[in-house]
Protein backbone atom coordinates (compact mmCIF):
# COMPACT_ATOMS: atom_id res chain seq x y z
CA UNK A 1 -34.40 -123.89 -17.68
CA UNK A 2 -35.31 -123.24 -13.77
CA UNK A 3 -33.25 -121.00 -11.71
CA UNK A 4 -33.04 -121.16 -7.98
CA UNK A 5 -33.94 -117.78 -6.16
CA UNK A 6 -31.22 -116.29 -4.55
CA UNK A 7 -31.89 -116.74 -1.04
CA UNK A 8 -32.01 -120.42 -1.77
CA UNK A 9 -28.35 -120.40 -2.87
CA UNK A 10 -25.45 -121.16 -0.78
CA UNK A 11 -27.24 -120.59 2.72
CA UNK A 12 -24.13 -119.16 4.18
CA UNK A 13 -23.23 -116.74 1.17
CA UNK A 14 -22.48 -113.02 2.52
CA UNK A 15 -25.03 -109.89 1.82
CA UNK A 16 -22.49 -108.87 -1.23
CA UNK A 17 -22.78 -112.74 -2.53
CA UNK A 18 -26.21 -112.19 -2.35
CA UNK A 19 -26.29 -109.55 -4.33
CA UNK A 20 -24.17 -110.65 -7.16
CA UNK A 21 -26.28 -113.71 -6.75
CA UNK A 22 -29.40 -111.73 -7.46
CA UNK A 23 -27.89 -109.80 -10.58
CA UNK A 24 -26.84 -112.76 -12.14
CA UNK A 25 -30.02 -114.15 -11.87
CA UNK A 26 -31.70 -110.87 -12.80
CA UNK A 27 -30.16 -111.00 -16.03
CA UNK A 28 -30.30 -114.35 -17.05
CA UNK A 29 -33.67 -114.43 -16.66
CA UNK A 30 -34.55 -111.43 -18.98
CA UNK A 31 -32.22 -112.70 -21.34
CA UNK A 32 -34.33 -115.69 -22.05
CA UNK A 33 -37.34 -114.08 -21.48
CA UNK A 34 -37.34 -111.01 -23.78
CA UNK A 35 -35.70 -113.73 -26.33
CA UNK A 36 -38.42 -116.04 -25.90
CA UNK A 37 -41.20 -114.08 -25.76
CA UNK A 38 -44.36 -113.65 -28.89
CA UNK A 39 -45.18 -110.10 -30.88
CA UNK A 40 -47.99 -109.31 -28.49
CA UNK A 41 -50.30 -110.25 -25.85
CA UNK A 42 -53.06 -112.84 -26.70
CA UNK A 43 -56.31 -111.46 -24.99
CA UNK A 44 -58.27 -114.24 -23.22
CA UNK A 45 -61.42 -115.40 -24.61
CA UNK A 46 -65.07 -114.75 -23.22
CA UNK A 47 -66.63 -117.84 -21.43
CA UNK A 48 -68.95 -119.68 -23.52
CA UNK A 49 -72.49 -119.53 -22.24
CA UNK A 50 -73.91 -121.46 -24.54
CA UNK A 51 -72.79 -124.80 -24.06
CA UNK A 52 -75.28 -127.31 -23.50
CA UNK A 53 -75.79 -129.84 -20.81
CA UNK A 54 -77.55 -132.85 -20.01
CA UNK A 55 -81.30 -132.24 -18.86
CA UNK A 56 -80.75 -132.24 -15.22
CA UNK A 57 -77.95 -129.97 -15.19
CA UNK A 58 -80.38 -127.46 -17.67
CA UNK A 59 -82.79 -127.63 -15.17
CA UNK A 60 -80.44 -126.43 -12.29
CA UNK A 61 -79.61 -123.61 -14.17
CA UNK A 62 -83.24 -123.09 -15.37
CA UNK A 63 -83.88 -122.80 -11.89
CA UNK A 64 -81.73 -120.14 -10.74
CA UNK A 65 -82.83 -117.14 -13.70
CA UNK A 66 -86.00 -116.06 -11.67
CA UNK A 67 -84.55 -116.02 -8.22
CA UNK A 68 -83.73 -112.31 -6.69
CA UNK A 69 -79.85 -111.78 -7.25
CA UNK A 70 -79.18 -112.70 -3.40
CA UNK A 71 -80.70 -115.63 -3.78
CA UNK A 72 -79.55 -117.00 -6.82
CA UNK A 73 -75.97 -116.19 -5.79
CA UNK A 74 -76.38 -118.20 -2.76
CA UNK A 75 -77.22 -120.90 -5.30
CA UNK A 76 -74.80 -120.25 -7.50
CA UNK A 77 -72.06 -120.50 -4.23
CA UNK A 78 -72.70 -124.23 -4.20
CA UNK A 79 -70.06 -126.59 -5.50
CA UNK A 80 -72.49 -128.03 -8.08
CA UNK A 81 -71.85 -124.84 -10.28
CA UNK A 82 -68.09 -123.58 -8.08
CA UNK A 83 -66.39 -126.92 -9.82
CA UNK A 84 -67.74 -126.94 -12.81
CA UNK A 85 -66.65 -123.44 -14.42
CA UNK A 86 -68.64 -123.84 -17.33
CA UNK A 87 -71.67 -124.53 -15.98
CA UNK A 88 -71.70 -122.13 -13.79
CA UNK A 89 -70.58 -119.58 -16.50
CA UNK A 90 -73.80 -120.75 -18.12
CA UNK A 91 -76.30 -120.23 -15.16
CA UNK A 92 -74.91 -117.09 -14.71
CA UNK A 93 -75.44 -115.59 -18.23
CA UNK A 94 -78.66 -117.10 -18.27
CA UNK A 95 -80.18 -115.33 -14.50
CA UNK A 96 -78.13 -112.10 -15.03
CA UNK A 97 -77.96 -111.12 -18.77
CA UNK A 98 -80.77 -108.97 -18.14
CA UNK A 99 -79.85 -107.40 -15.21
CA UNK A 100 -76.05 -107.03 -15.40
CA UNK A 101 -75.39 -103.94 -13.52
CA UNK A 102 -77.62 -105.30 -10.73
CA UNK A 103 -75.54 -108.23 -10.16
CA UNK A 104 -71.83 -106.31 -10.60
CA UNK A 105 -73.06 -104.16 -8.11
CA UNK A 106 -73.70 -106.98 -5.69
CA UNK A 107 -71.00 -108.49 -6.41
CA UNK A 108 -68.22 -105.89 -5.48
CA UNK A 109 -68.69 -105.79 -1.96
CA UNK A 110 -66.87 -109.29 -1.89
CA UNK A 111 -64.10 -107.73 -3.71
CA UNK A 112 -63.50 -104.97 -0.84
CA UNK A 113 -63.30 -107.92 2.13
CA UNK A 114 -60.64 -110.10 3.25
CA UNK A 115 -61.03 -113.34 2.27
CA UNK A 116 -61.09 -114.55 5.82
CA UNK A 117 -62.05 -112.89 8.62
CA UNK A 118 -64.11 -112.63 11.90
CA UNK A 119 -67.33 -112.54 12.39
CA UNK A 120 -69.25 -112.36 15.67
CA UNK A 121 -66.18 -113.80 17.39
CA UNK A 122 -66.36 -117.01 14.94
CA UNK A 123 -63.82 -117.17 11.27
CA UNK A 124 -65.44 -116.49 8.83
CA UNK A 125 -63.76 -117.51 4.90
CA UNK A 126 -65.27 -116.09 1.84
CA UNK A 127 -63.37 -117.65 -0.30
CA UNK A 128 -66.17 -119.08 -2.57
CA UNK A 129 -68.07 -115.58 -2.48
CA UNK A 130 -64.76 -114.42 -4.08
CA UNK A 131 -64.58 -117.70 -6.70
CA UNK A 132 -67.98 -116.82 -7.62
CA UNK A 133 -67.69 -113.13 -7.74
CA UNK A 134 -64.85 -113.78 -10.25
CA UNK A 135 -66.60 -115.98 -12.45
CA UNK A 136 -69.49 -113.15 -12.48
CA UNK A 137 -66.96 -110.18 -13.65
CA UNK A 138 -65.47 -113.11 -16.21
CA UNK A 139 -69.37 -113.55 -17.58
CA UNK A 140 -69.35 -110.35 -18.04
CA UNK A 141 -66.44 -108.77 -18.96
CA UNK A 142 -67.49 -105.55 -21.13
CA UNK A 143 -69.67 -104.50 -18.16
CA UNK A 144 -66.97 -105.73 -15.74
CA UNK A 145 -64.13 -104.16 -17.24
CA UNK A 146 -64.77 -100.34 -15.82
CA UNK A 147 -66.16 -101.93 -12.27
CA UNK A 148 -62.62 -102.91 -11.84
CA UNK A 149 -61.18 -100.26 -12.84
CA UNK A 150 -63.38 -98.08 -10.08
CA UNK A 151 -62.86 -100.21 -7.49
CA UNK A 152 -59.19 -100.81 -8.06
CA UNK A 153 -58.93 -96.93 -7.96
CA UNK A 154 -60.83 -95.99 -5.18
CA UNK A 155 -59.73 -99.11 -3.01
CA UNK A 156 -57.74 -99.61 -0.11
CA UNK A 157 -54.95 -102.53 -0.34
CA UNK A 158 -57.44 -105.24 -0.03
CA UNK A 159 -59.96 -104.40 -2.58
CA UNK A 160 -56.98 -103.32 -4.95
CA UNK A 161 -56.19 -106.91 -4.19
CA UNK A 162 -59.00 -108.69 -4.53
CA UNK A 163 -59.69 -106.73 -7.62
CA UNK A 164 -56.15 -108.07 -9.53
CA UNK A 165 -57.09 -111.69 -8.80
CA UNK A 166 -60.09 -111.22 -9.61
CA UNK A 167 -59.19 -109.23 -13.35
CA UNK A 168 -56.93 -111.96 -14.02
CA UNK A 169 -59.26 -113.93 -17.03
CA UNK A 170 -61.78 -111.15 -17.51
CA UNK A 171 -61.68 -110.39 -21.34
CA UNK A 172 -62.03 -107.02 -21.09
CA UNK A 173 -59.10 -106.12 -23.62
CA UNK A 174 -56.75 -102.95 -23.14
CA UNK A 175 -58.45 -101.59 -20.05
CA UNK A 176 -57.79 -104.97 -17.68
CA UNK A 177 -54.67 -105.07 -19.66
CA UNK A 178 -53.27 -101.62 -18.43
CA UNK A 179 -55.29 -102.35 -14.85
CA UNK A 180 -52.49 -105.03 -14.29
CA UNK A 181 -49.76 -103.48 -15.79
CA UNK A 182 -50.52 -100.21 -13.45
CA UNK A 183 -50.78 -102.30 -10.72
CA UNK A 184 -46.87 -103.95 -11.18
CA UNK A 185 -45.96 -100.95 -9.24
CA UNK A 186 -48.64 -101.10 -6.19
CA UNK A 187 -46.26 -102.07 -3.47
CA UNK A 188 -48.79 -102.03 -0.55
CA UNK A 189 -48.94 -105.18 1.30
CA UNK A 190 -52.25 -107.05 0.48
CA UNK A 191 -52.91 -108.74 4.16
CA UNK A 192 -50.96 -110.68 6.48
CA UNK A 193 -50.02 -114.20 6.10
CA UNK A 194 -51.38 -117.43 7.61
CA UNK A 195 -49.78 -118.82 10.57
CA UNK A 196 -47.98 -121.62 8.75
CA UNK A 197 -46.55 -119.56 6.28
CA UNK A 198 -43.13 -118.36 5.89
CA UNK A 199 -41.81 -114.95 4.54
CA UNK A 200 -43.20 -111.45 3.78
CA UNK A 201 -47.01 -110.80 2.70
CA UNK A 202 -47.87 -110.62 -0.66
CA UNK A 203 -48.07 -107.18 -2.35
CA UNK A 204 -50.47 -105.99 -4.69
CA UNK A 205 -47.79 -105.82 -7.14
CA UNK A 206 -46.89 -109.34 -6.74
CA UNK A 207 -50.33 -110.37 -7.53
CA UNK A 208 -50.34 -108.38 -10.27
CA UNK A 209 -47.48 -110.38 -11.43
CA UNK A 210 -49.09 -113.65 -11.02
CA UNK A 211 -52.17 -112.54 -12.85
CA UNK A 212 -50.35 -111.25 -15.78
CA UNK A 213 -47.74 -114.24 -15.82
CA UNK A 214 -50.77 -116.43 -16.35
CA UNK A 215 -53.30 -114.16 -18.40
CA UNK A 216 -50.75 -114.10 -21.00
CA UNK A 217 -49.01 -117.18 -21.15
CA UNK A 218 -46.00 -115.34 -20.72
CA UNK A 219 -43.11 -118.28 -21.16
CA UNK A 220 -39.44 -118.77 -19.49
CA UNK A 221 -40.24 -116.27 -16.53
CA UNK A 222 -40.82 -117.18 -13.11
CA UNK A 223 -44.34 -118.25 -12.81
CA UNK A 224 -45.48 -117.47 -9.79
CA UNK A 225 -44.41 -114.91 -6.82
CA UNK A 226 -45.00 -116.48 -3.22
CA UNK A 227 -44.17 -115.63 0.30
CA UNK A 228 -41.26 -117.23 -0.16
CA UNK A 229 -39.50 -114.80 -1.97
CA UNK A 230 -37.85 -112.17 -0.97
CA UNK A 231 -38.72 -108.63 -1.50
CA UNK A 232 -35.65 -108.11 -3.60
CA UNK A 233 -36.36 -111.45 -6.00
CA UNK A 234 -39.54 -110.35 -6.09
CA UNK A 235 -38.74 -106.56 -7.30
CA UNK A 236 -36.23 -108.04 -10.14
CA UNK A 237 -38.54 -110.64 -11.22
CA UNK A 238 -41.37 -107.79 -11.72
CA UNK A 239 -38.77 -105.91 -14.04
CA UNK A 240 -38.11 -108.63 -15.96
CA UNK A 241 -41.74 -108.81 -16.51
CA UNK A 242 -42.03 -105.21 -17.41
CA UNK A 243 -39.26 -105.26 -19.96
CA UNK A 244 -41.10 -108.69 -21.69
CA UNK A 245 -44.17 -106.84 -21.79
CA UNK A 246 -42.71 -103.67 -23.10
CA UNK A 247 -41.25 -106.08 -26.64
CA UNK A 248 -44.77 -107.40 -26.33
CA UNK A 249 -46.41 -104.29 -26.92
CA UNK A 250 -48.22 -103.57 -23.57
C-alpha cells in the first residue's frame, strides 16, 4: 500500500491541512510497519571472494595483487571490475588480504571529499573513487567496521556522509548496525544539491535512513528519502523507522 507524501496532497490545502495531513500519514505508516515487520535485523553477508572466473578475467585480477596500492586502485577504478561487483570483490581480496590496513587507510581520504568538486578551475567527480572505496570497506568488513566508526566520529558533514553510504552493506555486525542507527539523528546537511534538483539537501540523517531501509530489508516503510521531501515528511518517516527498529531489536 503506497501513500502520497503530504506536500503532494491537495496543492492548495492550508498549513493546518497540512499538518493533519502529515499525522495521518505518520500513523498509518507505523501502523503497518511495526505490524509488518520480522523479530530482528538480518545482518548482510560478506562478499564472496572466492568465486571463480573464466581464465581471462583470473588473469586481470592476477594482475592487479603485486601492484603498489595506488596503482592497483587506479586499476581497480576501471569499469571492467566497477560493474561487475563480484569480480571486483575478488581482485580486491586477492591484492589486499595481506595488507589490509594499508589499503583502508588509502582508502578513507575518498570518504572525507565531496563527490564532485573543483579542481584547478575544471569539475572534478569522484564518484567511482567512492564506488570503489565502498566495495574495499565491504571486502573487508571486520577491519572496516572501526575505520567507520573513526571517521564517522571525527568527521565533518561530508565525511559523516560519505561514511553512511558507504557502511550501508559492510557486514560488520552490531558496530555498523548502531553507526546507522546513531546517525538517524545527525541532522547536518550533507552538501548542496545539483542545479536541476528540487527541494532541501539531503541530511546525514536521511541517508542514514536510506542505508538502513535497504541494509535490512525493512518492508511497508517508505523506501527511500529524496530532495523531494520535505523536512517534516522526512522527520516522521525517520520515527517510524526508529520505532520498527526498536520491535526489531536494534
Amino acid at each position: 500500500m503506497k501513500f502520497k507524501n503530504p506536500e503532494y496532497i491537495h496543492g492548495g490545502t492550508s498549513m493546518n491541512g497540512h499538518i493533519r495531513i502529515s499525522i495521518i500519514v505518520f500513523i498509518a505508516f507505523l501502523i503497518i510497519a511495526m505490524n509488518a515487520f520480522g523479530d530482528s535485523l538480518k545482518e548482510p553477508n560478506r562478499p564472496d571472494t572466492d568465486k571463480a572466473f573464466d581464465p581471462g578475467k583470473e588473469n586481470k585480477i592476477d594482475g592487479i595483487a603485486p601492484l603498489d596500492t595506488e596503482e592497483a586502485f587506479g586499476k581497480l577504478k576501471t569499469d571492467d571490475f566497477l560493474s561487475n561487483p563480484d569480480l571486483a570483490y575478488k581482485a580486491i581480496y586477492r591484492a589486499f588480504h595481506y595488507r589490509k590496513a594499508e589499503i583502508l587507510d588509502f582508502t578513507q581520504m575518498y570518504l572525507m571529499l565531496p563527490l564532485k568538486g573543483v579542481v584547478s578551475g575544471e569539475n572534478e567527480a569522484r564518484e567511482k573513487d567512492f564506488l570503489l572505496s565502498k566495495r574495499i570497506f565491504e571486502t573487508f568488513p571486520e577491519e572496516a567496521a572501526p575505520v567507520l566508526r573513526v571517521l564517522y566520529n571525527n568527521g565533518d558533514a561530508v565525511t559523516r556522509g560519505n561514511t553512511i553510504r558507504a557502511a550501508g552493506k559492510v557486514a560488520g555486525g552490531q558496530e555498523i548496525k548502531h553507526l546507522l542507527i546513531e546517525a538517524l539523528d545527525d541532522v547536518a546537511s550533507y552538501g548542496e544539491l545539483a542545479p536541476d534538483d528540487m527541494g532541501e539537501p539531503l541530511r546525514v540523517c536521511d541517508m542514514a535512513y536510506n542505508q538502513l531501509v535497504l541494509r535490512y530489508s525493512i518492508r511497508n516503510v517508505h523506501r527511500t528519502i529524496g530532495p523531494g521531501n520535505i523536512i517534516e515528511t522526512r522527520d516522521q518517516l525517520i520515527d517510524i523507522l526508529k520505532g520498527v527498529i526498536q520491535k526489531g531489536g536494534g
